[in-house]
PDB file of N, CA and C in Angstrom:
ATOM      1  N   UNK A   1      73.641 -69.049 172.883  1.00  0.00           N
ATOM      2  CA  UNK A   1      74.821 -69.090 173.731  1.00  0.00           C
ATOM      3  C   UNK A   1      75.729 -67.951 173.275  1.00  0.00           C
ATOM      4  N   UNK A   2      75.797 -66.900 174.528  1.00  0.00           N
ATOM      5  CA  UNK A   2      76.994 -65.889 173.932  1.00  0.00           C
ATOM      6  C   UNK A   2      78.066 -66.466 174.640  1.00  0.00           C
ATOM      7  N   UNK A   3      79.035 -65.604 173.399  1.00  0.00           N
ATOM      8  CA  UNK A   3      80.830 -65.619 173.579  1.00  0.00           C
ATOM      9  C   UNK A   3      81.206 -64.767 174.223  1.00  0.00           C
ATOM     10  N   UNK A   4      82.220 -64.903 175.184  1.00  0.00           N
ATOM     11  CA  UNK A   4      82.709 -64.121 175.934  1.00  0.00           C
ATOM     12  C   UNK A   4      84.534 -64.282 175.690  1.00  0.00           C
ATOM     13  N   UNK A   5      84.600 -62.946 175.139  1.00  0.00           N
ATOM     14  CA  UNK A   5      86.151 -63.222 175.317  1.00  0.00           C
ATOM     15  C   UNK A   5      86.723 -63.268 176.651  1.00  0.00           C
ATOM     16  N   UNK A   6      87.616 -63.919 176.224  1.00  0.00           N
ATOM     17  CA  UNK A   6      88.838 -64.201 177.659  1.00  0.00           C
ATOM     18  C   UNK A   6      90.426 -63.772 177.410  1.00  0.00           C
ATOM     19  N   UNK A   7      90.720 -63.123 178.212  1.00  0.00           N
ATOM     20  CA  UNK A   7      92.490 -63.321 178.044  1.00  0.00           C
ATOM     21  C   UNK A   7      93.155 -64.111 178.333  1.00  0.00           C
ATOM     22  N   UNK A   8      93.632 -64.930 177.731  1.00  0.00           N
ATOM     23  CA  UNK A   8      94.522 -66.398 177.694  1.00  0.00           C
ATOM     24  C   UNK A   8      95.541 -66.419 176.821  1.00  0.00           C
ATOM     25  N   UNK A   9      96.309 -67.350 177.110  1.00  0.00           N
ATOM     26  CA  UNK A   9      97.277 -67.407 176.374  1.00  0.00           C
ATOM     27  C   UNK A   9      96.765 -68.847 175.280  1.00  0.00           C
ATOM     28  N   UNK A  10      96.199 -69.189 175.843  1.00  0.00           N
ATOM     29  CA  UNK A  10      95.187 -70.818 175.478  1.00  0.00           C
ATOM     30  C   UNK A  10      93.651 -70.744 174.955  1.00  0.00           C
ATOM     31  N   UNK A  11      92.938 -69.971 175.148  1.00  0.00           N
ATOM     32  CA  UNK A  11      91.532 -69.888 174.521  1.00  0.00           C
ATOM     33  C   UNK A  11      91.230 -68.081 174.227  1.00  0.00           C
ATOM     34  N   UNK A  12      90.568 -67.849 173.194  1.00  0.00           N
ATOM     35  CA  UNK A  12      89.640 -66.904 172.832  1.00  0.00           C
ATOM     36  C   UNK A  12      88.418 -66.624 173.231  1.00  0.00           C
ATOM     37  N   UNK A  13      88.051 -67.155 173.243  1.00  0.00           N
ATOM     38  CA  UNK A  13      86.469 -67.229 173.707  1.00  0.00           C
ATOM     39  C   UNK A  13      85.804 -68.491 174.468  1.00  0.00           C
ATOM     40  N   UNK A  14      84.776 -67.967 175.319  1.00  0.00           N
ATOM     41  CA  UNK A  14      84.430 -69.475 176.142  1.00  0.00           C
ATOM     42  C   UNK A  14      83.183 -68.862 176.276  1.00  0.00           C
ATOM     43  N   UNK A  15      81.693 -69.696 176.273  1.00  0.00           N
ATOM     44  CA  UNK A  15      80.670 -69.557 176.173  1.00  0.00           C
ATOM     45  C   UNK A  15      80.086 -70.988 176.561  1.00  0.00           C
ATOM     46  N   UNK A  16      78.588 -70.065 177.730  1.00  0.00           N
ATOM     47  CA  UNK A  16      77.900 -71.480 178.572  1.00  0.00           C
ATOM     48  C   UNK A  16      76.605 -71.752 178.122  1.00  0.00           C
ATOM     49  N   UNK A  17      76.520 -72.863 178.223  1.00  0.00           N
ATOM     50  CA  UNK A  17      74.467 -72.655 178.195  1.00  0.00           C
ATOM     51  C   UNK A  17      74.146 -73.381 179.381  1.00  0.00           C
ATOM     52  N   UNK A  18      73.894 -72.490 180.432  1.00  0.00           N
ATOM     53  CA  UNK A  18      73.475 -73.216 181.622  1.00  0.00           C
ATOM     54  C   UNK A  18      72.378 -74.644 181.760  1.00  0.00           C
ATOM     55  N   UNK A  19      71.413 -74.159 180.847  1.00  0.00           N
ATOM     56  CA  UNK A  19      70.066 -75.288 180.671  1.00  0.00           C
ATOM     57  C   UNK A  19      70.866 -76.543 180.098  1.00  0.00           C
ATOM     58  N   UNK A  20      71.530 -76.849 179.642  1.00  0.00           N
ATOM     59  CA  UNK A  20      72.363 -77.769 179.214  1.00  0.00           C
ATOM     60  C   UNK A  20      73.644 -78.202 179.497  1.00  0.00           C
ATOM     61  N   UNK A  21      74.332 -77.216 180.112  1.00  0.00           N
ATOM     62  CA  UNK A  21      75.559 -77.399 181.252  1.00  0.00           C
ATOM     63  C   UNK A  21      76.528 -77.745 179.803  1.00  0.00           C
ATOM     64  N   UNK A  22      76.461 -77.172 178.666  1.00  0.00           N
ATOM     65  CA  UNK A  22      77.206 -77.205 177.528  1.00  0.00           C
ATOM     66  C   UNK A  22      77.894 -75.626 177.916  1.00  0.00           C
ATOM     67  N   UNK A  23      80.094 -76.173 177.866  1.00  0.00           N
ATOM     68  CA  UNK A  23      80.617 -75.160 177.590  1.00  0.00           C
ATOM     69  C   UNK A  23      81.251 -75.674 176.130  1.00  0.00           C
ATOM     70  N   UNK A  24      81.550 -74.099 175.002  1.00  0.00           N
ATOM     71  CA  UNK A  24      81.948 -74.498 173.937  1.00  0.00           C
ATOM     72  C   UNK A  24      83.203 -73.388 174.205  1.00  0.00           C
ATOM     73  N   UNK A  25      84.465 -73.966 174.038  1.00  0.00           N
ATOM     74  CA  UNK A  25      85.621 -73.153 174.473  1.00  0.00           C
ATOM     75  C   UNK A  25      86.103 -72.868 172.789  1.00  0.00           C
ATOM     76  N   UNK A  26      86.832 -71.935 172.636  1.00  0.00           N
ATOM     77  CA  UNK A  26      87.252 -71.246 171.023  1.00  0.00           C
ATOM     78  C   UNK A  26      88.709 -70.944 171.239  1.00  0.00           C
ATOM     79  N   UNK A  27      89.812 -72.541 170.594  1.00  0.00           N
ATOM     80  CA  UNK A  27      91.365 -71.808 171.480  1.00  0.00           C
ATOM     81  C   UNK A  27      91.694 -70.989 170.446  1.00  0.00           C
ATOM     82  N   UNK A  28      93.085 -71.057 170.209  1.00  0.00           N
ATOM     83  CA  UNK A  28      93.448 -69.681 170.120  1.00  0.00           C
ATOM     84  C   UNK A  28      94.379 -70.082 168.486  1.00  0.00           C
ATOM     85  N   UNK A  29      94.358 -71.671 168.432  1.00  0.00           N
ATOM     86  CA  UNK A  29      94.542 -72.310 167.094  1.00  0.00           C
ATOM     87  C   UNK A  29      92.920 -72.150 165.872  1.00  0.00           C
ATOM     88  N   UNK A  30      91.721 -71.331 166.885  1.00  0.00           N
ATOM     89  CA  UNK A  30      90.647 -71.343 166.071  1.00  0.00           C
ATOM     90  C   UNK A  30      89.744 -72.509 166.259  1.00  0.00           C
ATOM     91  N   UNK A  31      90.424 -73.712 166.997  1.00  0.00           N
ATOM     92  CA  UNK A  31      89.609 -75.101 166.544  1.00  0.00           C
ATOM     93  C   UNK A  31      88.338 -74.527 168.149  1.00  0.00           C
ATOM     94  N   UNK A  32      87.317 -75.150 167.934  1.00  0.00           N
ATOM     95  CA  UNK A  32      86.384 -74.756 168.756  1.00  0.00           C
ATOM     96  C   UNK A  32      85.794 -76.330 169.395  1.00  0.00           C
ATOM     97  N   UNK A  33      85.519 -76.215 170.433  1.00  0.00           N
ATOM     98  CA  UNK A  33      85.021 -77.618 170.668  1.00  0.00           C
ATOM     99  C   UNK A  33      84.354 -77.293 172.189  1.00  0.00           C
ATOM    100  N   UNK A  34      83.109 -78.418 171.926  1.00  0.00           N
ATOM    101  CA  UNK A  34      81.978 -78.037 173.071  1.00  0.00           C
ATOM    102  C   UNK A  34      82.764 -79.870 174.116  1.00  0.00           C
ATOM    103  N   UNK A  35      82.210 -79.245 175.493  1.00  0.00           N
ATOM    104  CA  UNK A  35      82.297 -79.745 176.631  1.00  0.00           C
ATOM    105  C   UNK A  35      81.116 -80.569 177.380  1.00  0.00           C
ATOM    106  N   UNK A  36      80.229 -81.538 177.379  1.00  0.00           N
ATOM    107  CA  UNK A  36      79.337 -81.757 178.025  1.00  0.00           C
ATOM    108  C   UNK A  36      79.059 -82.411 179.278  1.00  0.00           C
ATOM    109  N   UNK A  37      78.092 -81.608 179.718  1.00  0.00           N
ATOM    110  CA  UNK A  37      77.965 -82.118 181.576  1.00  0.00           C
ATOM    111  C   UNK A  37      78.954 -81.226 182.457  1.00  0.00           C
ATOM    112  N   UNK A  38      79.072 -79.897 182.004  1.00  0.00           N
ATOM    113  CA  UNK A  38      80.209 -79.187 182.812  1.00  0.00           C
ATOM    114  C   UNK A  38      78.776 -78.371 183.877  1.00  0.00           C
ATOM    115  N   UNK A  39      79.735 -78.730 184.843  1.00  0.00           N
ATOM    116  CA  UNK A  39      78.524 -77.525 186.179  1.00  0.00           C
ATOM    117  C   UNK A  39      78.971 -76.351 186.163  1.00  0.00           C
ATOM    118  N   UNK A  40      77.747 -75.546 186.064  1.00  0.00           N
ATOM    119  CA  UNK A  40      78.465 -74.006 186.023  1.00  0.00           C
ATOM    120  C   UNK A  40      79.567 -73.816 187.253  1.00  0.00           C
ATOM    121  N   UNK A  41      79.497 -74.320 188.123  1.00  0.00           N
ATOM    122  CA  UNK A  41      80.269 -73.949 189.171  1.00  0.00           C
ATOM    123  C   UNK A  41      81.677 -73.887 188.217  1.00  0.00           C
ATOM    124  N   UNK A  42      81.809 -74.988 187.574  1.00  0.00           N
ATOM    125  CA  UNK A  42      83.194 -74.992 186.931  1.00  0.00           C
ATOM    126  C   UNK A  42      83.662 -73.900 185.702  1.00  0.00           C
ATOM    127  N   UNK A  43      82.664 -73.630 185.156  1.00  0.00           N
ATOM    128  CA  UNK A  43      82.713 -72.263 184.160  1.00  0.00           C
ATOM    129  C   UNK A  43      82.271 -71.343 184.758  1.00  0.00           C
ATOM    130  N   UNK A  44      82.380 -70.968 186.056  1.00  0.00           N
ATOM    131  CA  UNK A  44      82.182 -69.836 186.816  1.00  0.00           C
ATOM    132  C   UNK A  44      84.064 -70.159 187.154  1.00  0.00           C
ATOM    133  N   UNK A  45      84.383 -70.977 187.831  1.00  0.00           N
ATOM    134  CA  UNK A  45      85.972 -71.205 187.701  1.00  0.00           C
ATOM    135  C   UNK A  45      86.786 -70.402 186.841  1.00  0.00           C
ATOM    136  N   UNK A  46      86.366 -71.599 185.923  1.00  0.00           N
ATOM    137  CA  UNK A  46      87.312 -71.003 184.453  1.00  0.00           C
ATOM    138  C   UNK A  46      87.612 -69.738 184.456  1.00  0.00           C
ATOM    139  N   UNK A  47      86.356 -68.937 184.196  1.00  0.00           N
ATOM    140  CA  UNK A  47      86.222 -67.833 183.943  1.00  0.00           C
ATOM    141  C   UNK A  47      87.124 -66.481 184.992  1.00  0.00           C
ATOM    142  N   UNK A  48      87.582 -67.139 186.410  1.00  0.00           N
ATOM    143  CA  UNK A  48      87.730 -66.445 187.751  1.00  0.00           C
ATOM    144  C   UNK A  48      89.174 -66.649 187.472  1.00  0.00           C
ATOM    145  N   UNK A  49      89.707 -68.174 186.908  1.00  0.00           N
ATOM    146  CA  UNK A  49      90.814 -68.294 187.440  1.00  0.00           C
ATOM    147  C   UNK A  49      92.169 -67.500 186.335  1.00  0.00           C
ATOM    148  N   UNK A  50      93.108 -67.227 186.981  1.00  0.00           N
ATOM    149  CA  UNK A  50      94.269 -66.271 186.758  1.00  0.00           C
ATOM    150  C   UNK A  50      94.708 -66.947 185.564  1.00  0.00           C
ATOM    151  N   UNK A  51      94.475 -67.903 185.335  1.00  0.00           N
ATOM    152  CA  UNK A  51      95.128 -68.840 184.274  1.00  0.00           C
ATOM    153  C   UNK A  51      93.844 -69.956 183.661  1.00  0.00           C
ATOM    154  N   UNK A  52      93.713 -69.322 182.773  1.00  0.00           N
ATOM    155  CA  UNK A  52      92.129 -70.078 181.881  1.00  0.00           C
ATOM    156  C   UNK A  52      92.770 -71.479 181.297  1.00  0.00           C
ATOM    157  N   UNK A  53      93.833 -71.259 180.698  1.00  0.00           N
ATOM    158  CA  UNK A  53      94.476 -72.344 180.005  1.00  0.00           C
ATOM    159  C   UNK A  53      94.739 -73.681 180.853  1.00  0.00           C
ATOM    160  N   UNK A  54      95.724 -72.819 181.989  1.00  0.00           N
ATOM    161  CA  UNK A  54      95.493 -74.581 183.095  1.00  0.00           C
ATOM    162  C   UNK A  54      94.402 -74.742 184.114  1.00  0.00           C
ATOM    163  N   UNK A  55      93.361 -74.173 184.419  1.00  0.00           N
ATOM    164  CA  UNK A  55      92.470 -74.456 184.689  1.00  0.00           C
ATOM    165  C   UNK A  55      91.830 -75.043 184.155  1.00  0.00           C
ATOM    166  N   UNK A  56      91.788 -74.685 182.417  1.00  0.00           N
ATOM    167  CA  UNK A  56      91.236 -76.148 181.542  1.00  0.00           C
ATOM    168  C   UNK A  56      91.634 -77.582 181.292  1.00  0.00           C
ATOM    169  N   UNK A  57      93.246 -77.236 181.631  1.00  0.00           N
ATOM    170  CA  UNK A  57      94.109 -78.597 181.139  1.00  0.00           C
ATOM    171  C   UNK A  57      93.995 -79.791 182.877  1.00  0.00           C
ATOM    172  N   UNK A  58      93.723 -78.861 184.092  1.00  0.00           N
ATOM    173  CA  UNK A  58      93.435 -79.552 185.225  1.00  0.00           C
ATOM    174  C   UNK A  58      92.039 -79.713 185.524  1.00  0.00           C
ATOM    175  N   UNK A  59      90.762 -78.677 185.205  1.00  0.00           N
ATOM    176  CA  UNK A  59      89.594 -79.434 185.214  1.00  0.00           C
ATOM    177  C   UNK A  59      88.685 -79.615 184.480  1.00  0.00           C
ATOM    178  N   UNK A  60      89.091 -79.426 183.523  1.00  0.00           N
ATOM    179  CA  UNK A  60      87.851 -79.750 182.123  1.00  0.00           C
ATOM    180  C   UNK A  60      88.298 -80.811 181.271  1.00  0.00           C
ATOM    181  N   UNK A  61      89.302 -80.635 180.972  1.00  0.00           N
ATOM    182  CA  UNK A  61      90.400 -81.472 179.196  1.00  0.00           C
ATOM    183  C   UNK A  61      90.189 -82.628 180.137  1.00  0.00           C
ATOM    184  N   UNK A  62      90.654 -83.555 181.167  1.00  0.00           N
ATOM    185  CA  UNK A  62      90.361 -84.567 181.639  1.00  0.00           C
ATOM    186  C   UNK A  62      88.525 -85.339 182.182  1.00  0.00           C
ATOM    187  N   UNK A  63      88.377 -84.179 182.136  1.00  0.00           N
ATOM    188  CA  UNK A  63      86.839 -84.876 183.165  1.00  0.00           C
ATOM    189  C   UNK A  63      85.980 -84.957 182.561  1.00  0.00           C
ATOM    190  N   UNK A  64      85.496 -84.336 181.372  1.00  0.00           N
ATOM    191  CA  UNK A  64      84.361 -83.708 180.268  1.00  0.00           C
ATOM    192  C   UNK A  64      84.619 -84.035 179.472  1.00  0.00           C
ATOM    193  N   UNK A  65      83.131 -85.231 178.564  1.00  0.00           N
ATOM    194  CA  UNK A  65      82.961 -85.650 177.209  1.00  0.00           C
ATOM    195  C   UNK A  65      83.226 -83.962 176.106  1.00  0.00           C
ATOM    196  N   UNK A  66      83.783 -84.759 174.977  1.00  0.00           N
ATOM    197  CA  UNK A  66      83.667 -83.227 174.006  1.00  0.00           C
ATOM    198  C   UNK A  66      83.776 -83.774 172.488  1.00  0.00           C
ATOM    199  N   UNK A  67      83.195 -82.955 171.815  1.00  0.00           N
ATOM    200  CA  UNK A  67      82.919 -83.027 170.741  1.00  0.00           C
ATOM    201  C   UNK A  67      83.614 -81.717 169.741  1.00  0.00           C
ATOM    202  N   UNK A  68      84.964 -81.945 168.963  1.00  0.00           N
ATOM    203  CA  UNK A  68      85.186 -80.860 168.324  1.00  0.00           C
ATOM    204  C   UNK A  68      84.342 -80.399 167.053  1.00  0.00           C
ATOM    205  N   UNK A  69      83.963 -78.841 166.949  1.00  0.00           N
ATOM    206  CA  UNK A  69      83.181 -78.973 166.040  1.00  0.00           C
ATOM    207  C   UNK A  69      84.075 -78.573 164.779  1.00  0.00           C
ATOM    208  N   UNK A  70      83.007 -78.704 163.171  1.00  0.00           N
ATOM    209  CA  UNK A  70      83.869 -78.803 162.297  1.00  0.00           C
ATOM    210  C   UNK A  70      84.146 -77.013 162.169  1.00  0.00           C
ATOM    211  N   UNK A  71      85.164 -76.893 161.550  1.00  0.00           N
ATOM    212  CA  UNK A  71      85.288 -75.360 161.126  1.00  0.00           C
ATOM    213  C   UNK A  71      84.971 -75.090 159.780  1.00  0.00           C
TER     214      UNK A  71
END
């Protein structure tokens, strides 16, 4: 799974694995934490929309199991 930086004011990096529909988002406090069952359609979103941060806080942070990983 590659990282792709993003400009946000809210995440660093966001990276997909389509075969698994796992996104692992990297904010900007460093803490990193994966997303599961996200449809790419929605990390094709993310990625489009003008604002990464509330696009996460309106369709991911609510809808998607996640698991923070350790640092």
């Amino acid at each position: 799974m590659l990282a792709t930086a993003v400009e946000s004011s809210t995440l660093i990096t966001a990276a997909y694995d389509h075969d698994r529909q796992l996104l692992r988002l990297e904010f900007r406090n460093r803490a990193l934490y994966c997303y599961f069952g996200v449809p790419a359609s929605v990390y094709q979103e993310l990625m489009a929309a003008d604002s990464k941060g509330a696009y996460f806080n309106r369709n991911i942070r609510p809808r998607f199991p996640y698991h923070r990983l350790a640092e």
